[in-house]
N, C-alpha and C. Protein backbone atom coordinates (compact mmCIF):
# COMPACT_ATOMS: atom_id res chain seq x y z
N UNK A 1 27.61 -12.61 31.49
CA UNK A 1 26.62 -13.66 31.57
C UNK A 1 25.87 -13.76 30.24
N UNK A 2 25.50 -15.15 29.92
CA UNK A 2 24.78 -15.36 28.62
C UNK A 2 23.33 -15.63 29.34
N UNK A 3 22.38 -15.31 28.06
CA UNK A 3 20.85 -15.11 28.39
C UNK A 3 20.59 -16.55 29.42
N UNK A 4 21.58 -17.39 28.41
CA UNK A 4 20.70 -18.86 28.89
C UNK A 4 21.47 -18.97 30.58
N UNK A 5 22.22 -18.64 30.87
CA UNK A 5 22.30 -18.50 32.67
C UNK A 5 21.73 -17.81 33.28
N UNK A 6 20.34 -16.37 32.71
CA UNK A 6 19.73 -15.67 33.42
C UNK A 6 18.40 -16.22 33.44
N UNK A 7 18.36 -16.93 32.31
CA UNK A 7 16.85 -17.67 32.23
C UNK A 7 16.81 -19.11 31.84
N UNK A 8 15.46 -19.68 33.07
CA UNK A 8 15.46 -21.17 32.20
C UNK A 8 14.86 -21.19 31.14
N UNK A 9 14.84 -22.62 30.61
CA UNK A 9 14.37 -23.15 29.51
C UNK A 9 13.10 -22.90 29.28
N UNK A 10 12.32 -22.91 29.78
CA UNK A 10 11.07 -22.72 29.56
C UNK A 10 10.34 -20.99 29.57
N UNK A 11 11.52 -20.08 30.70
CA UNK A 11 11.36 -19.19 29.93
C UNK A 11 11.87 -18.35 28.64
N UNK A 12 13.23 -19.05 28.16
CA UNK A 12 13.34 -18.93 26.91
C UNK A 12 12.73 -18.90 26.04
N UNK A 13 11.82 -20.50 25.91
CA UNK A 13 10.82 -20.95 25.43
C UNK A 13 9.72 -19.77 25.18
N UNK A 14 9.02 -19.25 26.40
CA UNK A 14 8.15 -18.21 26.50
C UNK A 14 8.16 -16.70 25.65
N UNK A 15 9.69 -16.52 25.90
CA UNK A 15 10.03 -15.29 25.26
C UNK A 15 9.96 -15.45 23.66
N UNK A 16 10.37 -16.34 23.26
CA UNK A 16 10.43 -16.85 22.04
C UNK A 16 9.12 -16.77 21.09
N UNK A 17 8.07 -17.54 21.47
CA UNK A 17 6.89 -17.36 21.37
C UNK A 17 6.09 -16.05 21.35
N UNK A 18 6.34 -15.01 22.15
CA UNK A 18 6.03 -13.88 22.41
C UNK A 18 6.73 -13.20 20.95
N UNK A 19 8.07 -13.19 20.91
CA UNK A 19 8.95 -12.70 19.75
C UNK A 19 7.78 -13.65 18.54
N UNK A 20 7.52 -14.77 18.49
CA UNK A 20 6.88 -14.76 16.79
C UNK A 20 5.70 -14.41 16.99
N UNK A 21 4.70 -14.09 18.14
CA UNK A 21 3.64 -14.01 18.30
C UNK A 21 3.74 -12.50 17.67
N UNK A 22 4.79 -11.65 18.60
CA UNK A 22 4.72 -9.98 18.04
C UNK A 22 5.11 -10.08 16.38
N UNK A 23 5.87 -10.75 16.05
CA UNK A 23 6.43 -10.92 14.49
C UNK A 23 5.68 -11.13 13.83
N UNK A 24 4.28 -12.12 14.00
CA UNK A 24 3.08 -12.71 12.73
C UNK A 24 2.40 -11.07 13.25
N UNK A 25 2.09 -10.89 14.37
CA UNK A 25 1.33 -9.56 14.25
C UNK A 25 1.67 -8.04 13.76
N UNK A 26 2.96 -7.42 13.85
CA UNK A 26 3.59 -6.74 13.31
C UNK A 26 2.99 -6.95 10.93
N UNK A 27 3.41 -8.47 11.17
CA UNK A 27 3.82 -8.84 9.76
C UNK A 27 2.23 -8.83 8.94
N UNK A 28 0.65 -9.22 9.83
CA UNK A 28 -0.17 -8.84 9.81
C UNK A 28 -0.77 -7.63 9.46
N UNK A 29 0.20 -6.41 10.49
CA UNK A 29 -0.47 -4.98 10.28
C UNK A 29 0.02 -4.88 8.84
N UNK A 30 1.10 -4.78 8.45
CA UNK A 30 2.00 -4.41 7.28
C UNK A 30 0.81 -4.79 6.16
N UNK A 31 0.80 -6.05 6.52
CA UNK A 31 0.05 -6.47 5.19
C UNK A 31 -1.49 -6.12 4.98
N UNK A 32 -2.06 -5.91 6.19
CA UNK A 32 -3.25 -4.98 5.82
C UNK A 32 -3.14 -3.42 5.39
N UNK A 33 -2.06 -2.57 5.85
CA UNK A 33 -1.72 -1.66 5.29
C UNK A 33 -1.58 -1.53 3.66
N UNK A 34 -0.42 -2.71 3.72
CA UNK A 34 -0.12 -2.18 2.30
C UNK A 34 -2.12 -3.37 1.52
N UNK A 35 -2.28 -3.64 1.74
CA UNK A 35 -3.72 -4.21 0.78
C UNK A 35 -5.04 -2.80 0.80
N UNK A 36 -5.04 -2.55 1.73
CA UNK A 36 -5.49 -0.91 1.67
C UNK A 36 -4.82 0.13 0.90
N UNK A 37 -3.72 0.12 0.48
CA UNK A 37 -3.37 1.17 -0.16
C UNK A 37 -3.54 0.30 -1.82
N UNK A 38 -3.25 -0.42 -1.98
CA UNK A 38 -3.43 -1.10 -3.33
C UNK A 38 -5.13 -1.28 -3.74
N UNK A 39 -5.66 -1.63 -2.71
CA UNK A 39 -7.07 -1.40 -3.08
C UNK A 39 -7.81 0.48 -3.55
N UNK A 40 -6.65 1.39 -2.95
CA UNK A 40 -7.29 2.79 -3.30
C UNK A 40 -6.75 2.77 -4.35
N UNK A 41 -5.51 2.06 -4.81
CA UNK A 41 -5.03 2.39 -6.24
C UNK A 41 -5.55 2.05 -7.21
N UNK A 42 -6.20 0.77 -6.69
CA UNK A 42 -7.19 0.36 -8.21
C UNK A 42 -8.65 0.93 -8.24
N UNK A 43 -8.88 1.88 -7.26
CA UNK A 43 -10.27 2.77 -7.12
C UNK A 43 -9.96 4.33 -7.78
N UNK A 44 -8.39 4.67 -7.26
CA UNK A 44 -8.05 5.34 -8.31
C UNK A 44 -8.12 5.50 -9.86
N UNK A 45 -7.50 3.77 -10.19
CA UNK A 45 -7.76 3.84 -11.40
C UNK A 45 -8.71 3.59 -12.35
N UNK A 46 -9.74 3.03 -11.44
CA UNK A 46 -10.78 2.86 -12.14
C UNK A 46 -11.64 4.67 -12.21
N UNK A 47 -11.53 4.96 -11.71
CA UNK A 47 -11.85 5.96 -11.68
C UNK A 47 -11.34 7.60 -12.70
N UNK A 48 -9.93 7.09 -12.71
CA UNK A 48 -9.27 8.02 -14.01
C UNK A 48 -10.03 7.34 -15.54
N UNK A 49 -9.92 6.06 -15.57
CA UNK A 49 -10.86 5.41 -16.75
C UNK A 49 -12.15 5.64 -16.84
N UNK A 50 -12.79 6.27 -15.77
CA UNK A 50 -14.03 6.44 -16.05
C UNK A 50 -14.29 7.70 -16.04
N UNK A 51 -13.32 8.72 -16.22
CA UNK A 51 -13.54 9.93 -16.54
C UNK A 51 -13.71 10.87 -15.43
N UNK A 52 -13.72 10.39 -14.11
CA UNK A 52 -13.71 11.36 -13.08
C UNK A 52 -12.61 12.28 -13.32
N UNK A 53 -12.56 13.79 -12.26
CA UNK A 53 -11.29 14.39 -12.17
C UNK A 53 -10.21 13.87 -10.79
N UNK A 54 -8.95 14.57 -10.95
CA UNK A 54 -8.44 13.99 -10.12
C UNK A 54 -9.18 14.11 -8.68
N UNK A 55 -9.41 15.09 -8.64
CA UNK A 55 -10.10 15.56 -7.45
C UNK A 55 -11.20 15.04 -6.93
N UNK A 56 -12.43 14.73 -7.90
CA UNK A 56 -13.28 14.38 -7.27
C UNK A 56 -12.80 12.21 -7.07
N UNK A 57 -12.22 12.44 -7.14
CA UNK A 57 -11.49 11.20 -7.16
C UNK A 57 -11.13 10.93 -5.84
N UNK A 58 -9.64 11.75 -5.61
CA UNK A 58 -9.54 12.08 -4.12
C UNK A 58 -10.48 12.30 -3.15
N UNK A 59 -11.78 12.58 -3.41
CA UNK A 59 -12.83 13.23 -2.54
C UNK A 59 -13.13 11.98 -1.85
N UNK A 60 -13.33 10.86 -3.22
CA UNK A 60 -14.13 9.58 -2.91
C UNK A 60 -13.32 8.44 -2.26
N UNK A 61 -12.33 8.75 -2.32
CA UNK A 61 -11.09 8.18 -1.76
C UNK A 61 -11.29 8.45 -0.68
N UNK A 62 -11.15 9.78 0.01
CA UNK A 62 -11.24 10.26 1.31
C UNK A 62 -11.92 9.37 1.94
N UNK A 63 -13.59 10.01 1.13
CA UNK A 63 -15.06 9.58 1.91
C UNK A 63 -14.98 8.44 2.39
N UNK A 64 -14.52 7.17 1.11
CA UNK A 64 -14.55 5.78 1.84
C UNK A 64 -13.36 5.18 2.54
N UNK A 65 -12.22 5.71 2.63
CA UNK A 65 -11.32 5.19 3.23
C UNK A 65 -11.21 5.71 4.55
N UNK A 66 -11.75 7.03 4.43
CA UNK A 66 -11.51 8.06 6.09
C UNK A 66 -9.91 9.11 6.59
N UNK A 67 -9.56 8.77 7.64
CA UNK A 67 -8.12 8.76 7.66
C UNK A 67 -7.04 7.84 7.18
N UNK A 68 -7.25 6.21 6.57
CA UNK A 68 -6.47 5.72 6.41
C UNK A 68 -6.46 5.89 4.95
N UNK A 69 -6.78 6.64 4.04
CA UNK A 69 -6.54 7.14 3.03
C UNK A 69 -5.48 7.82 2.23
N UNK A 70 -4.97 7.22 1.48
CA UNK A 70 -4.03 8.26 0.36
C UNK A 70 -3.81 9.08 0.71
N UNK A 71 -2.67 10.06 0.83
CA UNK A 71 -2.55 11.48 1.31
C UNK A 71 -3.09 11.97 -0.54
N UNK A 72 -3.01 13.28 -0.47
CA UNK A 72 -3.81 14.13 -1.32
C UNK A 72 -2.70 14.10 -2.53
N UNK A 73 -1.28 14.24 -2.31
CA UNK A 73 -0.09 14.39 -2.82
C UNK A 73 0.14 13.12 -3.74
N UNK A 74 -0.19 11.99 -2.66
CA UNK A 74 0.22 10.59 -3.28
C UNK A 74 -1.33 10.34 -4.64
N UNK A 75 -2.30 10.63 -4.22
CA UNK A 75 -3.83 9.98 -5.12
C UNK A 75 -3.25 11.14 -6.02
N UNK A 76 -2.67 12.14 -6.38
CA UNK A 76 -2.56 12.75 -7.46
C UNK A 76 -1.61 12.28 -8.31
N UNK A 77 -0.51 12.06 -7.58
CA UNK A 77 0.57 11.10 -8.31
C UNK A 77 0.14 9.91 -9.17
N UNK A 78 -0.82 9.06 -8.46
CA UNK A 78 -1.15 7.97 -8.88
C UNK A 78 -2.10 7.67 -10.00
N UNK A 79 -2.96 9.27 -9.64
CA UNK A 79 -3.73 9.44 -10.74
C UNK A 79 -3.34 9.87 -12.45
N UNK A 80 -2.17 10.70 -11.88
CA UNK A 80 -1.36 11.00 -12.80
C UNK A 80 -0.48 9.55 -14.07
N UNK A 81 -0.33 9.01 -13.05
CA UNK A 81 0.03 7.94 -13.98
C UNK A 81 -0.56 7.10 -14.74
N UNK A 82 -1.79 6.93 -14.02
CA UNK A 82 -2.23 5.82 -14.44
C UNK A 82 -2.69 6.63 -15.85
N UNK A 83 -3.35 8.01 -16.02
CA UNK A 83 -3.51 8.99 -17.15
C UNK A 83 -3.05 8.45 -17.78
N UNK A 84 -1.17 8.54 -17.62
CA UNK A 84 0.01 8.23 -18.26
C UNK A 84 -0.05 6.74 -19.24
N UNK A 85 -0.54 6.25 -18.66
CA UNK A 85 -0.77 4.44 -19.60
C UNK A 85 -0.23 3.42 -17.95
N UNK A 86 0.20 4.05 -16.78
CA UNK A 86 0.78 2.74 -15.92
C UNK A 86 -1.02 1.70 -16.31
N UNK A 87 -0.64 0.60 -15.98
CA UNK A 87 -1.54 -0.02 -15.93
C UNK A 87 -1.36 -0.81 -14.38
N UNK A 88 0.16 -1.15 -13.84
CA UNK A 88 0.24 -1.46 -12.55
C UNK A 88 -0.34 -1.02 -11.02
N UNK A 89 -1.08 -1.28 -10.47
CA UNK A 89 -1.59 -1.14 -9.34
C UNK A 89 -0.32 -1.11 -7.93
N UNK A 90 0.94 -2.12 -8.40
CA UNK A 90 1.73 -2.30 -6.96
C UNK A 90 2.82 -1.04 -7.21
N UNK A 91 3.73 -0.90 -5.81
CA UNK A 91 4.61 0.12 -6.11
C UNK A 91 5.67 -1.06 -6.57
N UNK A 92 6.44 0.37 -6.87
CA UNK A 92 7.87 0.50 -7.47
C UNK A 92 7.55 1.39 -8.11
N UNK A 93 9.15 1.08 -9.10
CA UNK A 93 9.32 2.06 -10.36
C UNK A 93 8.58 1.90 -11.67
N UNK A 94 8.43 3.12 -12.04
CA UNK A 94 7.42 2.74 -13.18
C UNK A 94 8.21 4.18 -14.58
N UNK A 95 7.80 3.52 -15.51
CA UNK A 95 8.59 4.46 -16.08
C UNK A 95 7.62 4.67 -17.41
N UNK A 96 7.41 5.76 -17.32
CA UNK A 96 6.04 6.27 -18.40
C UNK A 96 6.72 5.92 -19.85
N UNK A 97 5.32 5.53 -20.38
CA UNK A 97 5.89 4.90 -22.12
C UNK A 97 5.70 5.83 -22.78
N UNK A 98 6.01 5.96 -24.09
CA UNK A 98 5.73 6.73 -25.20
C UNK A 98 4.31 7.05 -25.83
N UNK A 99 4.32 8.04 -26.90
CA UNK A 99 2.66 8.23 -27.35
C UNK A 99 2.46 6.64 -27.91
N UNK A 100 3.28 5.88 -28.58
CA UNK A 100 2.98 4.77 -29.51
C UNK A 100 2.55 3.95 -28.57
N UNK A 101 3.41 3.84 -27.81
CA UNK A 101 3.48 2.63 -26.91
C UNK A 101 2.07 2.09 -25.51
N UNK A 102 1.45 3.81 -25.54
CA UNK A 102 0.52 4.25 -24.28
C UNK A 102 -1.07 4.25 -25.25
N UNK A 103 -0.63 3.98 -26.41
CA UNK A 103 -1.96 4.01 -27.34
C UNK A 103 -2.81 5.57 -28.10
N UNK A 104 -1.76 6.35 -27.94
CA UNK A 104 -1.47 7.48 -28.11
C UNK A 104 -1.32 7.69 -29.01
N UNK A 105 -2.20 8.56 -30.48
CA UNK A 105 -1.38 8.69 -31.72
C UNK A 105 -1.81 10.16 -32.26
């Protein structure tokens, strides 16, 4: 048997709706997730520029984010780079520049 002989039209209809209703909300969480983590990255980095340590960095990270915060592993990584010259806030790959290139001499 195919769906459409177990159900009418209108509950097709229904299910359907339900499927983009869960899909914009699913697609919702994602995107508040990832805007929270990009917002600690640029608190990160403002923060390596302003001379904090990594740590007390992480601390402040913690404090204002709570549990949905950076793990300890990742804000060191990130801090680490940005040290490095990243200037990018989003993920991917990033590939550390040279002394010349990072303003380094």
């Amino acid at each position: 048997m195919h769906m459409h002989e177990l159900l009418s039209p209108i509950q097709i209809s229904q299910l359907l709706s339900i499927s983009q209703n869960l899909f914009l909300c699913m697609l919702m969480c994602v995107t508040l997730i990832m805007t929270e983590k990009i917002e600690q990255r640029i608190c990160i980095k403002f923060c390596q520029k302003h001379g904090h340590s990594c740590s007390e960095t992480y601390d402040m990270i913690h404090k204002a984010f709570g549990n949905e915060s950076l793990g300890h592993t990742q804000a060191k990584e990130w801090f680490r780079q940005f040290k490095e010259g990243r200037t990018s806030v989003e993920s991917g790959e990033w590939v550390r520049r040279g002394p010349s290139q990072a303003g380094i001499n």
